[in-house]
N, C-alpha and C. Protein backbone atom coordinates (compact mmCIF):
# COMPACT_ATOMS: atom_id res chain seq x y z
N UNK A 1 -172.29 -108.64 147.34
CA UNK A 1 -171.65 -107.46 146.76
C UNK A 1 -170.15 -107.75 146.58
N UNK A 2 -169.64 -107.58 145.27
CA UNK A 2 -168.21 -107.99 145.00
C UNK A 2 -167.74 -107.10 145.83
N UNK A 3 -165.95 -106.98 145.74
CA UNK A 3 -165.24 -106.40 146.57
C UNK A 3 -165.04 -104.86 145.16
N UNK A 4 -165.07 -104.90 144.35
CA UNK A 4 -164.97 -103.75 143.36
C UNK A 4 -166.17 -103.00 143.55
N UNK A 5 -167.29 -103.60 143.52
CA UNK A 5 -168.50 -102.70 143.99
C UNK A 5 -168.67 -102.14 145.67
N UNK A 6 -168.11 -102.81 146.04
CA UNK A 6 -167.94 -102.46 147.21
C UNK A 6 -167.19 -101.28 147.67
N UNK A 7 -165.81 -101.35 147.10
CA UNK A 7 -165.01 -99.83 147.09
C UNK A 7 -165.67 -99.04 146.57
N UNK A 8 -166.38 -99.24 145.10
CA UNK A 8 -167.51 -98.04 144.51
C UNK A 8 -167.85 -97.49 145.44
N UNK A 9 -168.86 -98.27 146.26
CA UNK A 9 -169.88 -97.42 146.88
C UNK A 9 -168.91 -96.48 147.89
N UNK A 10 -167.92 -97.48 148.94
CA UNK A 10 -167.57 -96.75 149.89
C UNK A 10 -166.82 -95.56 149.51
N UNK A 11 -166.01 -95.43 148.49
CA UNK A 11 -165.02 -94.90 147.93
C UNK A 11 -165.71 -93.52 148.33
N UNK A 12 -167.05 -92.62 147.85
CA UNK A 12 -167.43 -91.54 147.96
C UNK A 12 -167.80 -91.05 148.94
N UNK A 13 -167.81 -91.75 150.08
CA UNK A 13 -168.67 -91.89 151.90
C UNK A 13 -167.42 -91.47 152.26
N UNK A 14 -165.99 -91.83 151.89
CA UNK A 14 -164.81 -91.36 152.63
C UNK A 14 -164.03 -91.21 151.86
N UNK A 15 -162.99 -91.52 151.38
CA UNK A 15 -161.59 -91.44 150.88
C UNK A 15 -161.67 -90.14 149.62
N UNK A 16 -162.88 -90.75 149.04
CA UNK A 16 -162.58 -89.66 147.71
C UNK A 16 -164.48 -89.04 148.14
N UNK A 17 -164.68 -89.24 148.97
CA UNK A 17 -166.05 -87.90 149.16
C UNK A 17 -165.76 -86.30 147.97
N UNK A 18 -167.20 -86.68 147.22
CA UNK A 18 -166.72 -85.27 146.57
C UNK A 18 -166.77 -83.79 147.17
N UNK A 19 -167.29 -83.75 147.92
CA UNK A 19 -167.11 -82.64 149.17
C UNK A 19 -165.73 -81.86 149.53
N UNK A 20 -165.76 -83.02 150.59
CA UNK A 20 -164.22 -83.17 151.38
C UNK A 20 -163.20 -83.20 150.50
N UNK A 21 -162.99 -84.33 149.64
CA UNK A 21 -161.97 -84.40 149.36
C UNK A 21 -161.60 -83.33 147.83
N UNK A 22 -162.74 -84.06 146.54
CA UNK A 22 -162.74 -83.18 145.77
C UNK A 22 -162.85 -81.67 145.93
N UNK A 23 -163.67 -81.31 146.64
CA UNK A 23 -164.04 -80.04 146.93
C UNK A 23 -165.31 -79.23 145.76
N UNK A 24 -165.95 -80.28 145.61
CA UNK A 24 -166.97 -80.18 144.51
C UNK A 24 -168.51 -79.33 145.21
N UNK A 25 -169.36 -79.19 143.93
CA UNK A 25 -170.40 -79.37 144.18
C UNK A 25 -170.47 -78.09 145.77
N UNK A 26 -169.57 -77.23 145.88
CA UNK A 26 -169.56 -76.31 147.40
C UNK A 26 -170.72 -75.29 147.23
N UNK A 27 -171.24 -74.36 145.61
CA UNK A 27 -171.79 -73.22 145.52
C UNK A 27 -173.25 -73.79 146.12
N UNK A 28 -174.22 -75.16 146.03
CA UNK A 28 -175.05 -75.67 146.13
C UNK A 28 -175.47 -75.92 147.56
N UNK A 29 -173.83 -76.46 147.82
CA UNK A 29 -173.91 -76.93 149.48
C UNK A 29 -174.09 -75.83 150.21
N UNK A 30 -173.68 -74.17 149.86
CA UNK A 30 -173.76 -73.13 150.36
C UNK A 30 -175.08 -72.67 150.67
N UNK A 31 -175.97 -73.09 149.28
CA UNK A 31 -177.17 -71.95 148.85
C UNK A 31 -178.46 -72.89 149.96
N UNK A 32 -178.28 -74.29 150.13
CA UNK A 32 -179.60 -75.03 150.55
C UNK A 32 -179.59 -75.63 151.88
N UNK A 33 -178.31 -75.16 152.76
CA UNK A 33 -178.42 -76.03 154.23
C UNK A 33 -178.45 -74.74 155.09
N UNK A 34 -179.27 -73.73 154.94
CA UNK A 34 -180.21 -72.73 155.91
C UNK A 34 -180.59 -73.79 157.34
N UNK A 35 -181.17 -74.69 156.60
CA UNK A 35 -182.40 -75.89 157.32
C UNK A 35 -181.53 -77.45 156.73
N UNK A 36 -182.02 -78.11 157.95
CA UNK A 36 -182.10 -79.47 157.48
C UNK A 36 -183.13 -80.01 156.43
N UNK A 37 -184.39 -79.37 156.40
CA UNK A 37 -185.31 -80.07 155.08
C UNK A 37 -185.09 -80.03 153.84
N UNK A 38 -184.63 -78.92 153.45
CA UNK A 38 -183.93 -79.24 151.99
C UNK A 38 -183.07 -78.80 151.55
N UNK A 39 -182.23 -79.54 152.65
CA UNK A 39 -180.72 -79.73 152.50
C UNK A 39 -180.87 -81.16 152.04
N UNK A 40 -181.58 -81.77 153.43
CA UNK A 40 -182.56 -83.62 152.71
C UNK A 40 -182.62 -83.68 151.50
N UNK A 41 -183.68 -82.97 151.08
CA UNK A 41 -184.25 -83.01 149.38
C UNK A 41 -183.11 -82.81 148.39
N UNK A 42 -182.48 -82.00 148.30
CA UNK A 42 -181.49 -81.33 147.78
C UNK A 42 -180.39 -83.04 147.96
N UNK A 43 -179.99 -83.16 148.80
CA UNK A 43 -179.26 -84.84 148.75
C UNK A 43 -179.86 -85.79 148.28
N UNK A 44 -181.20 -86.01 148.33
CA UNK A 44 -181.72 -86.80 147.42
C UNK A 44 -181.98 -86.45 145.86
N UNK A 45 -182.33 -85.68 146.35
CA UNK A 45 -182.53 -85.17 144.00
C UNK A 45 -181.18 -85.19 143.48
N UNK A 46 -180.13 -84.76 144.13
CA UNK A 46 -178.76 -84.97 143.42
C UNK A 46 -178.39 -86.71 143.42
N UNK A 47 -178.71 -87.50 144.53
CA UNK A 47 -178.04 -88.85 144.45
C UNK A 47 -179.26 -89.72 143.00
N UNK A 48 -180.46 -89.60 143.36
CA UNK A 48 -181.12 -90.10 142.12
C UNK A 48 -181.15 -89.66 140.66
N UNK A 49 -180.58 -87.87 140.94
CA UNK A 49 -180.28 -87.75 139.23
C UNK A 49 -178.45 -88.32 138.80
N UNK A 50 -178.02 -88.57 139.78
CA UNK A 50 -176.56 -88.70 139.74
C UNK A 50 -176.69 -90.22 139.50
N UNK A 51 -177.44 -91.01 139.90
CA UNK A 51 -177.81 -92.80 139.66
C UNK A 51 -177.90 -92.60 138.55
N UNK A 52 -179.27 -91.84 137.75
CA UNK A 52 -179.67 -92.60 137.09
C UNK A 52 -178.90 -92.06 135.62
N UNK A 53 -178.59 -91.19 136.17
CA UNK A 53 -177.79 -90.44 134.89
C UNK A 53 -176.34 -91.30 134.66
N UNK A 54 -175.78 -91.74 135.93
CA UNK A 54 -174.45 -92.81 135.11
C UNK A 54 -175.03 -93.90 134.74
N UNK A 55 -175.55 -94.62 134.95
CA UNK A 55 -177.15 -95.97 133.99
C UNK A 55 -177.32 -95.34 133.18
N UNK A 56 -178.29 -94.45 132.58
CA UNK A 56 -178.10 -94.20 130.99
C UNK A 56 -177.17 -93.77 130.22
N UNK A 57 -175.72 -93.45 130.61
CA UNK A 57 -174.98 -92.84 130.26
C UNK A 57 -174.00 -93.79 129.41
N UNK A 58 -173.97 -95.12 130.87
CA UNK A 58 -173.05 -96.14 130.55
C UNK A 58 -174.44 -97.01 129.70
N UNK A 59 -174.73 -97.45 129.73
CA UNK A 59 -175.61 -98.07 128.89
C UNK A 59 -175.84 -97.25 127.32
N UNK A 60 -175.66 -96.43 127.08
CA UNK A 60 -175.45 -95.57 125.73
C UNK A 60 -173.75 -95.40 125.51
N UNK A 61 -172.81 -95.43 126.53
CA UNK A 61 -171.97 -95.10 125.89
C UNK A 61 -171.00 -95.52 124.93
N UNK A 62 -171.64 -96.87 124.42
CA UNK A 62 -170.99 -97.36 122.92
C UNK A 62 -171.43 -97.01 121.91
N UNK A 63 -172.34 -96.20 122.26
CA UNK A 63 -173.39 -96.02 120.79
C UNK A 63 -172.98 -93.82 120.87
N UNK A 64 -172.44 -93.13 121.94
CA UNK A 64 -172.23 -91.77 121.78
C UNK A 64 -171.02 -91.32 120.57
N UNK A 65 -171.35 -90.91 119.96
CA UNK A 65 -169.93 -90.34 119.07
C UNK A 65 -169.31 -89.73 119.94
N UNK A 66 -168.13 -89.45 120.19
CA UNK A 66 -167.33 -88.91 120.81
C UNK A 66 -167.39 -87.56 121.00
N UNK A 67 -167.82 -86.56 119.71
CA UNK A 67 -167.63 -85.20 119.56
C UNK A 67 -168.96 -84.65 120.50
N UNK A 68 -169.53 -85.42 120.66
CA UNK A 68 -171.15 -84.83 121.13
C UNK A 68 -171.66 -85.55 122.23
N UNK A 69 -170.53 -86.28 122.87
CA UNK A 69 -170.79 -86.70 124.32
C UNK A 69 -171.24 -86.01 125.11
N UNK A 70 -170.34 -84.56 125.06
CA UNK A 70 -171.40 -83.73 126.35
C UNK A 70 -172.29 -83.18 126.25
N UNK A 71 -172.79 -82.62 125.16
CA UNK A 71 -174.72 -82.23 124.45
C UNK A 71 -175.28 -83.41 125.34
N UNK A 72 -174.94 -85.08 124.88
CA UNK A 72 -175.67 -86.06 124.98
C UNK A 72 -175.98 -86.19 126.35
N UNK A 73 -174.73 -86.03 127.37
CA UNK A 73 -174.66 -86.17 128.80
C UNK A 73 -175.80 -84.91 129.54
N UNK A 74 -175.79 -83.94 129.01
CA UNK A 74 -176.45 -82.64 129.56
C UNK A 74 -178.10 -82.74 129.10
N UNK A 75 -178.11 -83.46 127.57
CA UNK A 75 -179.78 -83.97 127.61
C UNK A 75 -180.14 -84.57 128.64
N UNK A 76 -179.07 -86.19 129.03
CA UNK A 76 -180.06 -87.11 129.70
C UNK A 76 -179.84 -86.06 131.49
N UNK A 77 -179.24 -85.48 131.35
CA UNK A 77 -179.47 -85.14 133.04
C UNK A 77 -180.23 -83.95 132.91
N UNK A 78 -180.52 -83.06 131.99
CA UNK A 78 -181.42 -82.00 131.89
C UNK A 78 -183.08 -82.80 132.20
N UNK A 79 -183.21 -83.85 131.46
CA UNK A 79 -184.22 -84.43 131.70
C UNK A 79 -184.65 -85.12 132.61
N UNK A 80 -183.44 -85.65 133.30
CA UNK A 80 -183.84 -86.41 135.12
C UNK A 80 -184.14 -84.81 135.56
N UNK A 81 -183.47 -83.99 135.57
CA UNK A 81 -183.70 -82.53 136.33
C UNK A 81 -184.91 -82.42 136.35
N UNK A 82 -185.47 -82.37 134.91
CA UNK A 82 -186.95 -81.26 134.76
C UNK A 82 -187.84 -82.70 135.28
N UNK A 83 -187.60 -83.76 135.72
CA UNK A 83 -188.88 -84.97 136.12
C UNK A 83 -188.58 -84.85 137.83
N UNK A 84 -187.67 -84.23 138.12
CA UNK A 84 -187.22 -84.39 139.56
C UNK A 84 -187.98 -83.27 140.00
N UNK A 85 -187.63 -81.65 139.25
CA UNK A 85 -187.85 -80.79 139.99
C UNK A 85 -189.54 -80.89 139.45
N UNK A 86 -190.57 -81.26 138.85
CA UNK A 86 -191.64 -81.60 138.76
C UNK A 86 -192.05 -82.45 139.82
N UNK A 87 -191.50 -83.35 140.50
CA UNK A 87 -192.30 -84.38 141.42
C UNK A 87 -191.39 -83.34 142.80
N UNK A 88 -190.92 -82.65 142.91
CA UNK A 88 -190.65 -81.82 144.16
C UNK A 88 -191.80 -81.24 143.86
N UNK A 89 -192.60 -80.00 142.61
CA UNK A 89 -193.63 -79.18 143.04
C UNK A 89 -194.86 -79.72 143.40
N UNK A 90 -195.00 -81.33 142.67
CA UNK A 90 -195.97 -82.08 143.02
C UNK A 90 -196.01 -82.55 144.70
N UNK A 91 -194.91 -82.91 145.31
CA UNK A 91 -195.38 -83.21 146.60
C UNK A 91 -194.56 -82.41 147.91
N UNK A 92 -193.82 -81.64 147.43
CA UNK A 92 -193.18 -80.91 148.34
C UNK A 92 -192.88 -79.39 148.02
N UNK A 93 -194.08 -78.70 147.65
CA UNK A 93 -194.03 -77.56 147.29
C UNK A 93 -193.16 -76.60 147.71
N UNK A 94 -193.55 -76.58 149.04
CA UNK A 94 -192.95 -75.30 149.81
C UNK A 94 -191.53 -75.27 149.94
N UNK A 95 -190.70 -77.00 149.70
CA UNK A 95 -189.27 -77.04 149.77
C UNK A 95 -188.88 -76.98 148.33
N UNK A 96 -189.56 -77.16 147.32
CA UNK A 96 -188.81 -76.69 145.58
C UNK A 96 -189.02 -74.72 145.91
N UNK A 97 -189.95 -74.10 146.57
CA UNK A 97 -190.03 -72.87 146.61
C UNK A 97 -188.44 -72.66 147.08
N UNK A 98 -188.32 -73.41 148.18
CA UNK A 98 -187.27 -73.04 149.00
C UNK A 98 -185.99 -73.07 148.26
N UNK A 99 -185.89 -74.47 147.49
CA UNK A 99 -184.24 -74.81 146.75
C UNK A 99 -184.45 -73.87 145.77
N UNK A 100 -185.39 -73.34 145.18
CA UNK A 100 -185.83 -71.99 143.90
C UNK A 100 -185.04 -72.52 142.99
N UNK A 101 -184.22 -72.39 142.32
CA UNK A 101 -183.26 -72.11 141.11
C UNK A 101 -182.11 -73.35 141.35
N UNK A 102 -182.28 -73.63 142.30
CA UNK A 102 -180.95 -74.48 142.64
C UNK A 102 -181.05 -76.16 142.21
N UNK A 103 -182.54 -76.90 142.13
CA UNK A 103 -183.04 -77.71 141.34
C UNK A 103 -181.99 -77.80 140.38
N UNK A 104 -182.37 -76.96 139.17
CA UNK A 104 -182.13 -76.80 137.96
C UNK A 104 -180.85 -76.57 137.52
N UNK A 105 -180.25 -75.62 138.85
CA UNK A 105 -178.68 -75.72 138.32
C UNK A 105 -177.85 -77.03 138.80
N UNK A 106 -178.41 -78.18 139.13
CA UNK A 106 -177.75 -79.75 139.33
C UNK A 106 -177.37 -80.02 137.77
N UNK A 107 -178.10 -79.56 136.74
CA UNK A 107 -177.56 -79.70 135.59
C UNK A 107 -176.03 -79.62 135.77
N UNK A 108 -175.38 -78.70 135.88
CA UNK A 108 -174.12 -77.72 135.93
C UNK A 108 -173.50 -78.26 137.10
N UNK A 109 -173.92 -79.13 137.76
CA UNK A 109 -173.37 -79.94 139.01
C UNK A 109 -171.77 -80.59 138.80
N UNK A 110 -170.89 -80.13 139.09
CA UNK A 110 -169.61 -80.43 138.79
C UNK A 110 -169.19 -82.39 139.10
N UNK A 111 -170.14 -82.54 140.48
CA UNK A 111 -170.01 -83.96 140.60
C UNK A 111 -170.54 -84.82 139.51
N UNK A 112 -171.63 -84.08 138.97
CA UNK A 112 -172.80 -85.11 138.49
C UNK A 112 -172.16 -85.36 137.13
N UNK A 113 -171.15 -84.02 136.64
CA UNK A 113 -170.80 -84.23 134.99
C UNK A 113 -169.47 -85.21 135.19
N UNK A 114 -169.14 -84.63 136.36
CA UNK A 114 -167.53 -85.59 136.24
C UNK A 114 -167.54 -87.19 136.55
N UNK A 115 -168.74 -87.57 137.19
CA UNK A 115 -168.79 -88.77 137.51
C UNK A 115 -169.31 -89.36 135.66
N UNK A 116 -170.18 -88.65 135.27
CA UNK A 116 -170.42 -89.03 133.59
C UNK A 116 -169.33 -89.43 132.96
N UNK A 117 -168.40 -88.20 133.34
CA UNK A 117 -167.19 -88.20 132.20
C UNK A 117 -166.39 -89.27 132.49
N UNK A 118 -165.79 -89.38 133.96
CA UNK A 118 -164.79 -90.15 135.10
C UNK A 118 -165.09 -91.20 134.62
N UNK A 119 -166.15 -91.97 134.59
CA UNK A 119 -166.96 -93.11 135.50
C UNK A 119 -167.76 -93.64 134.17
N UNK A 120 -169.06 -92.91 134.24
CA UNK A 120 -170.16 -93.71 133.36
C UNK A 120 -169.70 -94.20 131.90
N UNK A 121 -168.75 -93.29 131.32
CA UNK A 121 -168.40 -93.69 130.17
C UNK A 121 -167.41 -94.64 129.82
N UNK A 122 -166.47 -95.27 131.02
CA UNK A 122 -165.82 -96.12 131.04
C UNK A 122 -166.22 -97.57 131.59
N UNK A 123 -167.55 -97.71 131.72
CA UNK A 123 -167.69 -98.47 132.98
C UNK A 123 -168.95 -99.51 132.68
N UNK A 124 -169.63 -100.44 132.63
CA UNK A 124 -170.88 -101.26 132.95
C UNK A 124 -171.50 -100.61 133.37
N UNK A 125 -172.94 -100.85 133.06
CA UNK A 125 -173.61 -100.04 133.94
C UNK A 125 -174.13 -100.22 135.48
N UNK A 126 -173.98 -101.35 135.85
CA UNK A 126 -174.58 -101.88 137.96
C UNK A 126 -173.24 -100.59 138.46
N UNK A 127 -171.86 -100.86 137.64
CA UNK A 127 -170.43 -99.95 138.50
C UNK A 127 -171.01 -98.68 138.36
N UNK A 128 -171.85 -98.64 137.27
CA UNK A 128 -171.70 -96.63 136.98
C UNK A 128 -172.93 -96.26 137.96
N UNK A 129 -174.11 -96.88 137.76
CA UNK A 129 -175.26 -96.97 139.02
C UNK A 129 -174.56 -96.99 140.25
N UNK A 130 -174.13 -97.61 140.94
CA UNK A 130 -173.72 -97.67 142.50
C UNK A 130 -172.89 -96.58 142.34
N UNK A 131 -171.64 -95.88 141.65
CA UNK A 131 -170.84 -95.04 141.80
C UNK A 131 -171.26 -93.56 142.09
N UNK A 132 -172.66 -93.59 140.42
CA UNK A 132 -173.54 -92.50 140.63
C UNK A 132 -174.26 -92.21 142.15
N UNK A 133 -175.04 -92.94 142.56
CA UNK A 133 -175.46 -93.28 143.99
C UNK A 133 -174.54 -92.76 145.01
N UNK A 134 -173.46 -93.95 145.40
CA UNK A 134 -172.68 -93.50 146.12
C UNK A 134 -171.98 -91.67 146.48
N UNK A 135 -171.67 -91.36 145.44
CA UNK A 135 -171.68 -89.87 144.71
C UNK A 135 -172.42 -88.82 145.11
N UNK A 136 -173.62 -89.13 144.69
CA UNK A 136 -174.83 -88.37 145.51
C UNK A 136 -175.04 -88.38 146.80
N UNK A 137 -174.70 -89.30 147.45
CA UNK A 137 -175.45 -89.84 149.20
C UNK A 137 -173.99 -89.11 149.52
N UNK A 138 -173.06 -89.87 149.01
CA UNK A 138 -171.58 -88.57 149.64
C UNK A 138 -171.78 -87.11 149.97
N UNK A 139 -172.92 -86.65 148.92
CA UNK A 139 -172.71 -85.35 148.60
C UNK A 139 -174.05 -84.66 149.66
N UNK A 140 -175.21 -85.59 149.30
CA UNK A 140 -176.31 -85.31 150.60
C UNK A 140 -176.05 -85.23 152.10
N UNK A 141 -174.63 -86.54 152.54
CA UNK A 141 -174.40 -86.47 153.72
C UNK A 141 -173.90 -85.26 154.48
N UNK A 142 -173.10 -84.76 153.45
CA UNK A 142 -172.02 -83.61 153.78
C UNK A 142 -173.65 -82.42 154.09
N UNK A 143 -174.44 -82.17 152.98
CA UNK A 143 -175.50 -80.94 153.46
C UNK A 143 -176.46 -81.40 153.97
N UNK A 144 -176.36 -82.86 154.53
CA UNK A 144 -177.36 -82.79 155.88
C UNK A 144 -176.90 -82.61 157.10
N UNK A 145 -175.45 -82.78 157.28
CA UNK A 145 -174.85 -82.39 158.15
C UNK A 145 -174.60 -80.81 158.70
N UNK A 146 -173.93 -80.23 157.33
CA UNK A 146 -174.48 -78.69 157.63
C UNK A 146 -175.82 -78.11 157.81
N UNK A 147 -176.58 -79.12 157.44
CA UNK A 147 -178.12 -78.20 157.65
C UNK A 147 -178.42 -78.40 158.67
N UNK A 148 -178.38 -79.14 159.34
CA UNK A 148 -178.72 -79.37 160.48
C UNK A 148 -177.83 -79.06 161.66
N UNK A 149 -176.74 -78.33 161.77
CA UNK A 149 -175.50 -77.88 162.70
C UNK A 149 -176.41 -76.45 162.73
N UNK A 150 -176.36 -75.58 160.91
CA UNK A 150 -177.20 -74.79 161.09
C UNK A 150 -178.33 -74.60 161.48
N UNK A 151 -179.67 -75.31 161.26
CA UNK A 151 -180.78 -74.76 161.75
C UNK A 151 -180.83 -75.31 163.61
N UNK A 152 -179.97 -76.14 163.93
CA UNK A 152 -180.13 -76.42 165.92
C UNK A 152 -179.65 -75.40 166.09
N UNK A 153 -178.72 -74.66 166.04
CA UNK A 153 -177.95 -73.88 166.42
C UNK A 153 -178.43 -72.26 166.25
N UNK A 154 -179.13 -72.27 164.46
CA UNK A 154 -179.46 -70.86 164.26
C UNK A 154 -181.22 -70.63 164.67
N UNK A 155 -181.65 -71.83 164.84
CA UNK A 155 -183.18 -71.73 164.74
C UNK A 155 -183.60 -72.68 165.94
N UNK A 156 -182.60 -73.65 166.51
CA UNK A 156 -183.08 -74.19 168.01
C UNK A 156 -183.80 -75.54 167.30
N UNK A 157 -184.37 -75.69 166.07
CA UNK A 157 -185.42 -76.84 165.65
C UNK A 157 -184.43 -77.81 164.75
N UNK A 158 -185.09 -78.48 164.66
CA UNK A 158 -184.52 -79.73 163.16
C UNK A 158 -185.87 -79.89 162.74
N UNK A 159 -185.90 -79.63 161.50
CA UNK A 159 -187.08 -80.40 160.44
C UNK A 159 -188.20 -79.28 161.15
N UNK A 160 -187.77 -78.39 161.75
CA UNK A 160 -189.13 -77.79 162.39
C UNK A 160 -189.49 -78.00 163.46
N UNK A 161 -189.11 -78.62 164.41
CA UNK A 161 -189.74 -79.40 165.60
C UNK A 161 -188.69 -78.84 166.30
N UNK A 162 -188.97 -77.88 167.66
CA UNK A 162 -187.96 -77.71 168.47
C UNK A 162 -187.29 -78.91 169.23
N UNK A 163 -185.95 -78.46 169.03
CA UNK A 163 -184.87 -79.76 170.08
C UNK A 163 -184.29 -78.72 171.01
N UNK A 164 -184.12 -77.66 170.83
CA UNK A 164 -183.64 -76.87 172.56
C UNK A 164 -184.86 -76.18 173.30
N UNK A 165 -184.92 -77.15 174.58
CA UNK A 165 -185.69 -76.58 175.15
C UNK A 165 -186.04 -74.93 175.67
N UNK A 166 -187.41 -74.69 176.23
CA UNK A 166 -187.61 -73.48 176.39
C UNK A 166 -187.04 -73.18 177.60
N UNK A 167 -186.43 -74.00 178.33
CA UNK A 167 -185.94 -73.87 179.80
C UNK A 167 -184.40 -73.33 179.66
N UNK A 168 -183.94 -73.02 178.26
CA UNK A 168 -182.23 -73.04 177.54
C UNK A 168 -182.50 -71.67 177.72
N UNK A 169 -183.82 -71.19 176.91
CA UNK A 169 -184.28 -69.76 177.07
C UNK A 169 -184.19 -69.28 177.49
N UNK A 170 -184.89 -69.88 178.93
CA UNK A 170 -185.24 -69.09 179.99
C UNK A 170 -184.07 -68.88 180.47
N UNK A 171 -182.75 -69.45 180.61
CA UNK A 171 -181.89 -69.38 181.64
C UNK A 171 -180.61 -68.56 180.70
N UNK A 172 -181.17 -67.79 179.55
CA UNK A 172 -180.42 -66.42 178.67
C UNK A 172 -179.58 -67.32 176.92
N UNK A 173 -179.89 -68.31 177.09
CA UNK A 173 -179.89 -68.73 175.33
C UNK A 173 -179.90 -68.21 174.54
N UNK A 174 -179.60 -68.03 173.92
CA UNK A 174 -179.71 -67.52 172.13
C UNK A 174 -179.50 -67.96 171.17
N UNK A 175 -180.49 -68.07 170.41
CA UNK A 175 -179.87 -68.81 168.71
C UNK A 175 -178.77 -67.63 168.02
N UNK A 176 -178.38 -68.28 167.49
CA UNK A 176 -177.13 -67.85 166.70
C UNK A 176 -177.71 -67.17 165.22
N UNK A 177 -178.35 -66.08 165.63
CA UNK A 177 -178.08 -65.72 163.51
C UNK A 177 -177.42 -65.86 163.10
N UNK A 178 -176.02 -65.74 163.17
CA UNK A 178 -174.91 -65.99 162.36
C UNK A 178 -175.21 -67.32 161.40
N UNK A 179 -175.41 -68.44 161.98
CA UNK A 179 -175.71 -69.77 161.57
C UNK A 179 -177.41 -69.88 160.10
N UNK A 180 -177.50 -68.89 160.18
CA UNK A 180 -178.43 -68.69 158.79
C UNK A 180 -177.99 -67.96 158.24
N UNK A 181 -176.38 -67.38 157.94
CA UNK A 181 -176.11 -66.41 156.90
C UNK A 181 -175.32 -67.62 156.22
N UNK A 182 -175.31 -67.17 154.84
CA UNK A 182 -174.30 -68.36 154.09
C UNK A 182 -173.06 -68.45 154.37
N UNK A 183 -172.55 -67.52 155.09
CA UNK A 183 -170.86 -67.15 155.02
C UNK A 183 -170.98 -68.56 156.52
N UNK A 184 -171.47 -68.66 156.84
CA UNK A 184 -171.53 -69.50 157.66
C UNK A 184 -171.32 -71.08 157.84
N UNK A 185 -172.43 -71.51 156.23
CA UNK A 185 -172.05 -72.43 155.64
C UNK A 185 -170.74 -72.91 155.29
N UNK A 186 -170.00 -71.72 154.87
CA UNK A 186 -168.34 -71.95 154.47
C UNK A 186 -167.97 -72.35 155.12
N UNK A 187 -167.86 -71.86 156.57
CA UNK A 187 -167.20 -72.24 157.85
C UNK A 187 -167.31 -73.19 157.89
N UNK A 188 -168.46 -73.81 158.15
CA UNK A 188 -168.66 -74.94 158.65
C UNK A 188 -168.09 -75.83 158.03
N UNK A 189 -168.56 -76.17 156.51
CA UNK A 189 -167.95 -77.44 155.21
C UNK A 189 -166.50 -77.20 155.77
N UNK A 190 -165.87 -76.03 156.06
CA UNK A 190 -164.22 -75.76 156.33
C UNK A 190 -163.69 -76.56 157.50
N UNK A 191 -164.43 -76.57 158.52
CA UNK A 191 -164.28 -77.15 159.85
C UNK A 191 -164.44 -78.63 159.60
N UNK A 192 -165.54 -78.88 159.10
CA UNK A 192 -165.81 -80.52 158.11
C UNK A 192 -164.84 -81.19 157.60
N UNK A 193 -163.84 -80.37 156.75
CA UNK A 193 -163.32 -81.18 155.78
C UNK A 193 -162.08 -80.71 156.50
N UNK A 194 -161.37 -79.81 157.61
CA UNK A 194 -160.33 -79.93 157.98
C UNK A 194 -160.56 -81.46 159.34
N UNK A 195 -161.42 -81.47 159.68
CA UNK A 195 -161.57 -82.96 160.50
C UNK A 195 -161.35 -83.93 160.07
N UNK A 196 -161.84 -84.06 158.15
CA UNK A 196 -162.18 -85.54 158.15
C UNK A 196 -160.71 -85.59 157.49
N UNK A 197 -160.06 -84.25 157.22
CA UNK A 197 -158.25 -84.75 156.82
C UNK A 197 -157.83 -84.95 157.76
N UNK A 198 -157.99 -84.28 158.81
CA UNK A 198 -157.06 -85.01 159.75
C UNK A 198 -157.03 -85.83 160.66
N UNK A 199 -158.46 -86.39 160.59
CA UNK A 199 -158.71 -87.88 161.32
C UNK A 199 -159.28 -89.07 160.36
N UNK A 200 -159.42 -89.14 159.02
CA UNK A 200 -159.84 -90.01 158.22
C UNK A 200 -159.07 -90.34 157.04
N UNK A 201 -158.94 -89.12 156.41
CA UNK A 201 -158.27 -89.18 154.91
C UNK A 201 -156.82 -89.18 155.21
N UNK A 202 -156.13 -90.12 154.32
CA UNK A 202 -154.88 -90.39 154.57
C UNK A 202 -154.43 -89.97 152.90
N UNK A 203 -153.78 -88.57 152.47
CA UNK A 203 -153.44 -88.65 151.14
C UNK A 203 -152.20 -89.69 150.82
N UNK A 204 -152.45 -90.31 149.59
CA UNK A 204 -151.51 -91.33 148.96
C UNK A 204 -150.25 -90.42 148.81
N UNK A 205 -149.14 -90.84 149.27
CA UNK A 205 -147.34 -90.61 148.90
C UNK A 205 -147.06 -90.34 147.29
């Protein structure tokens, strides 16, 4: 792996995370980390439509007229959408029930268009692939992290499977409702991204 592909990838894991740093992509991160399970899904369907959409993007983009780049950009990711959220009802029913509407609005995904615009259209396509990637897994890490702060905390389980014991119970425990209302979610990404400024991200002078 060159050293340019290399910053690609890392570049979105830290320094420029679209999360944290951009502050992207938040209405999504709000609506799907109830739970850790598809908060999962939800990070994966965004990093593979976010791949594959800078690969066709950059690989077409000598041939886009300029005026109709973004029609063109919103076809090819309308169409990773509708093949993504199809193989969610095919094998993971009950979690496309769950993301409902939120699938479909990755179209409208602020990361997914700006990395098109940023990135795919300036770029080869292996740079615009790993960037897309990188991009997405940035963006999954951040709501698997909240999903899962939320559901130990509001529901005691991960993935469903209790992790606090019944002996936490017994001795006057309580899950936290608070931690399944969305306003909650805020908090949290807030607490997130005031950490990783002030122990990771170093803004440039």
């Amino acid at each position: 792996m060159s050293s340019k592909i290399k910053e690609v990838f890392m570049a979105p894991l830290n320094i420029l995370n679209p999360v944290l740093v951009q502050v992207l992509g938040i209405c999504s991160a709000l609506a799907v980390t109830s739970q850790l399970k598809p908060a999962l899904v939800m990070g994966l369907a965004v990093t593979v439509i976010t791949a594959f959409s800078n690969l066709i993007i950059s690989l077409l983009r000598n041939t886009i007229p300029n005026r109709i780049r973004i029609v063109v950009q919103l076809v090819v990711v309308a169409a990773l959408v509708t093949i993504v959220s199809q193989v969610l009802k095919a094998f993971v029913y009950d979690v496309s029930v769950q993301l409902s509407v939120y699938v479909g609005l990755i179209i409208t995904n602020c990361i997914l268009m700006g990395r098109l615009e940023a990135f795919a259209m300036q770029n080869k396509p292996w740079p615009s692939f790993v960037d897309g990637f990188a991009n997405g897994l940035g963006y999954g890490m951040i709501l698997v992290i909240v999903g899962a702060i939320r559901e130990l905390f509001g529901r005691g389980t991960l993935l469903g499977y209790q992790i606090i014991p019944d002996g936490c119970y017994d001795f006057g425990y309580m899950n936290n409702g608070m931690m399944t209302m969305p306003a909650m979610a805020l908090i949290i990404i807030g607490c997130v991204i005031w950490v990783h400024r002030a122990f990771f991200y170093k803004e440039e002078a």
